[in-house]
N, C-alpha and C. Protein backbone atom coordinates (compact mmCIF):
# COMPACT_ATOMS: atom_id res chain seq x y z
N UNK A 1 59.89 -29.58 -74.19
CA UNK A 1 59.18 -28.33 -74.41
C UNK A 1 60.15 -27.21 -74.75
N UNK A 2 61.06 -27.11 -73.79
CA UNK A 2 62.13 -26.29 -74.38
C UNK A 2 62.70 -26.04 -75.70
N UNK A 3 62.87 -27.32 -76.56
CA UNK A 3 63.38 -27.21 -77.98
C UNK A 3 62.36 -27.03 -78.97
N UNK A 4 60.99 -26.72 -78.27
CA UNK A 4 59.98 -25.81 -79.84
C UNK A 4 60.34 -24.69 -79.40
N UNK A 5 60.66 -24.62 -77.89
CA UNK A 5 60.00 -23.10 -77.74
C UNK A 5 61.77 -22.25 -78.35
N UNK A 6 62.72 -22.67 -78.82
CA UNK A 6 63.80 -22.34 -79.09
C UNK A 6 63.90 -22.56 -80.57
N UNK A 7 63.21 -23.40 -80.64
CA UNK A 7 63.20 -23.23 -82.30
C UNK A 7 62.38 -22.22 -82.85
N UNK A 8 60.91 -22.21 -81.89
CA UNK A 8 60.19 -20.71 -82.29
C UNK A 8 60.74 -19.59 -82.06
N UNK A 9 61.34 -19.48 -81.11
CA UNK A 9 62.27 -17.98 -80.66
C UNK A 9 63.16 -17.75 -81.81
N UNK A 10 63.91 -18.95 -82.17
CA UNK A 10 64.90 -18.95 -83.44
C UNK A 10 64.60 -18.41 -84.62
N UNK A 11 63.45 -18.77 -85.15
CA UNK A 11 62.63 -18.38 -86.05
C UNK A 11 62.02 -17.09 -86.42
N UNK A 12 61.59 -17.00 -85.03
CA UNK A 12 61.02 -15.04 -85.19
C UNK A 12 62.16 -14.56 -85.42
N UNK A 13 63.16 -14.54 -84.41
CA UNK A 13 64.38 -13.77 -84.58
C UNK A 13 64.90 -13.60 -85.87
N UNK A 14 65.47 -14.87 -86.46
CA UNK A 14 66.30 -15.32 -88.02
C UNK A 14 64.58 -13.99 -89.02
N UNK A 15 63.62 -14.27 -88.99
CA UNK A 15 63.02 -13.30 -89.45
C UNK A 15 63.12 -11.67 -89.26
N UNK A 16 62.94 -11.38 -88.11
CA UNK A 16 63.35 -10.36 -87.91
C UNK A 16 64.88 -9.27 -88.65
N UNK A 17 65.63 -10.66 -88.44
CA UNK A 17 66.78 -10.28 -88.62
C UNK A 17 67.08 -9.82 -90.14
N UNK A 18 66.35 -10.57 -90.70
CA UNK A 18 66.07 -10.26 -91.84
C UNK A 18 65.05 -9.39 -92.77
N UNK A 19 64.30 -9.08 -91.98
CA UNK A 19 63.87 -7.81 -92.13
C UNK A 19 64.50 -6.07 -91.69
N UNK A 20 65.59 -6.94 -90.93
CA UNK A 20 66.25 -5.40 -90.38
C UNK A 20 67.39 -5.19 -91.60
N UNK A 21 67.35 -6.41 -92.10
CA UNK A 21 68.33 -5.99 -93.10
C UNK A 21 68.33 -5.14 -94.25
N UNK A 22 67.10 -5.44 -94.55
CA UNK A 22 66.82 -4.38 -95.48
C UNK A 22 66.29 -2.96 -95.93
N UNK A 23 66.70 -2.45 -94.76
CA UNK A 23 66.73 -1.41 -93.66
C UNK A 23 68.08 -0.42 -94.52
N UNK A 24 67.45 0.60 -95.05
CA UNK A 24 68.86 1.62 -95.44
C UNK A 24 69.75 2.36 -94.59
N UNK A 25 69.38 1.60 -92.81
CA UNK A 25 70.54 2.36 -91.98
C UNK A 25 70.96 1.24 -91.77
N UNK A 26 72.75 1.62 -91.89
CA UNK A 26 73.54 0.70 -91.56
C UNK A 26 73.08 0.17 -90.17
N UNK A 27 73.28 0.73 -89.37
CA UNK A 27 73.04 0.39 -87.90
C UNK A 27 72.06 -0.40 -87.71
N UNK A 28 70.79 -0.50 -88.66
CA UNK A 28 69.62 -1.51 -88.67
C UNK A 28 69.93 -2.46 -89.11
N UNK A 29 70.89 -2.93 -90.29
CA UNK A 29 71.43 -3.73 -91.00
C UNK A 29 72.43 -4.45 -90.50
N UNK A 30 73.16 -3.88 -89.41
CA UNK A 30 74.22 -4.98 -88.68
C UNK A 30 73.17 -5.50 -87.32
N UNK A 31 72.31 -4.35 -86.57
CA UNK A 31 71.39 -5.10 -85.97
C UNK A 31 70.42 -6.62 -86.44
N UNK A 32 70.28 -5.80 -87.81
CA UNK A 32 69.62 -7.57 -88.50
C UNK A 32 70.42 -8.34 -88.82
N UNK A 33 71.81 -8.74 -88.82
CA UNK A 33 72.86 -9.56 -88.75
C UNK A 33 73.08 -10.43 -87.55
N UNK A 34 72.81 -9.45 -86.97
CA UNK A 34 72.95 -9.81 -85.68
C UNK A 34 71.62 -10.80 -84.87
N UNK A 35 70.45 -10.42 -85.09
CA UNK A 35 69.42 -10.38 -85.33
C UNK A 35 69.29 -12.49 -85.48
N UNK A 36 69.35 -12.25 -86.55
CA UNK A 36 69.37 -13.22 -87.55
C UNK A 36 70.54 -14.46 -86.78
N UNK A 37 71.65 -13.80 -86.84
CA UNK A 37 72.23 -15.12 -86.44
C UNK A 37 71.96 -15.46 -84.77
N UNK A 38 71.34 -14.81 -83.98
CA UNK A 38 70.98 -14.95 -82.77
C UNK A 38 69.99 -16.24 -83.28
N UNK A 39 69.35 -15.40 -83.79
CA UNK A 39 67.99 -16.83 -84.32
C UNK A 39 68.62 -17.96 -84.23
N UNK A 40 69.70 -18.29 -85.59
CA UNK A 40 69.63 -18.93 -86.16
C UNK A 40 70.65 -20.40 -84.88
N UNK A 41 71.21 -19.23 -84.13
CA UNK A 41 71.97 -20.67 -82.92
C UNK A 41 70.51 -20.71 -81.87
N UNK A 42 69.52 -20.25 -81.68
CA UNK A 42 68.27 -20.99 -80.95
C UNK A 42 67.77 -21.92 -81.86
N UNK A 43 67.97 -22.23 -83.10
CA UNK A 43 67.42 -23.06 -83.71
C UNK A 43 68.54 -24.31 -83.18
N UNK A 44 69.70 -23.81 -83.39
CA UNK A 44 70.31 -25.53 -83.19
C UNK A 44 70.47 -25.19 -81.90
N UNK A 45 70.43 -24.86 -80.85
CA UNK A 45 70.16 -24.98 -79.40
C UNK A 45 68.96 -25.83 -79.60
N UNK A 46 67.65 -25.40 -79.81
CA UNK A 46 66.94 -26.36 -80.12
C UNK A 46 66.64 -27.64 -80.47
N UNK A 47 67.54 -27.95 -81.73
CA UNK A 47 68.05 -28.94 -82.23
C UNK A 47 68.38 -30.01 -81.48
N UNK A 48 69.69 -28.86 -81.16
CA UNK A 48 70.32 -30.34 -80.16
C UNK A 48 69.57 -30.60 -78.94
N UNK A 49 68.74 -29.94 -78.19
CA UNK A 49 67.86 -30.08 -77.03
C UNK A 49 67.11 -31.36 -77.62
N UNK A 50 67.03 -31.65 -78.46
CA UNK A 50 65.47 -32.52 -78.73
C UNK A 50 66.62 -33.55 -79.41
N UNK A 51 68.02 -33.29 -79.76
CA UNK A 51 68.22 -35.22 -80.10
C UNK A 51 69.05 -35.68 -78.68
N UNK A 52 68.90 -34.78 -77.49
CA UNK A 52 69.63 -35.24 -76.21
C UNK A 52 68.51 -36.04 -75.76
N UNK A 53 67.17 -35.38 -76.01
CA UNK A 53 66.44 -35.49 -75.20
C UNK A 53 66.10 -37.05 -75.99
N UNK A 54 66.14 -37.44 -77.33
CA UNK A 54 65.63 -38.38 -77.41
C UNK A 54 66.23 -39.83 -77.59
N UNK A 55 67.60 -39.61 -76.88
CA UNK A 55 68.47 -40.37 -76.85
C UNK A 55 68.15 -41.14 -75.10
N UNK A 56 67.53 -40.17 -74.28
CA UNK A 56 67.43 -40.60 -72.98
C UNK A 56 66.00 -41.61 -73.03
């Protein structure tokens, strides 16, 4: 259960993040960098949660 719910968290975020980017304040734009790559390691947190899990 953990690795949808991290891949969904991943997902909003990596979106988000990318919507802050295109944002004409800098400060919104490194927030959506930031943003974004937060996402994008809950996705492979995710990832790897679900090929541990299906190795057991």
């Amino acid at each position: 259960m953990g690795e949808f719910t991290d891949k969904v968290k991943g997902n909003v975020n990596e979106a988000i993040g990318k919507a802050k980017q295109k944002s004409d304040d800098p400060e919104t734009r490194a927030e959506g960098r930031e943003d974004e790559a937060k996402g994008k390691a809950q996705q492979a947190k995710g990832e790897a949660e679900g090929k541990v899990g299906n190795d057991i």
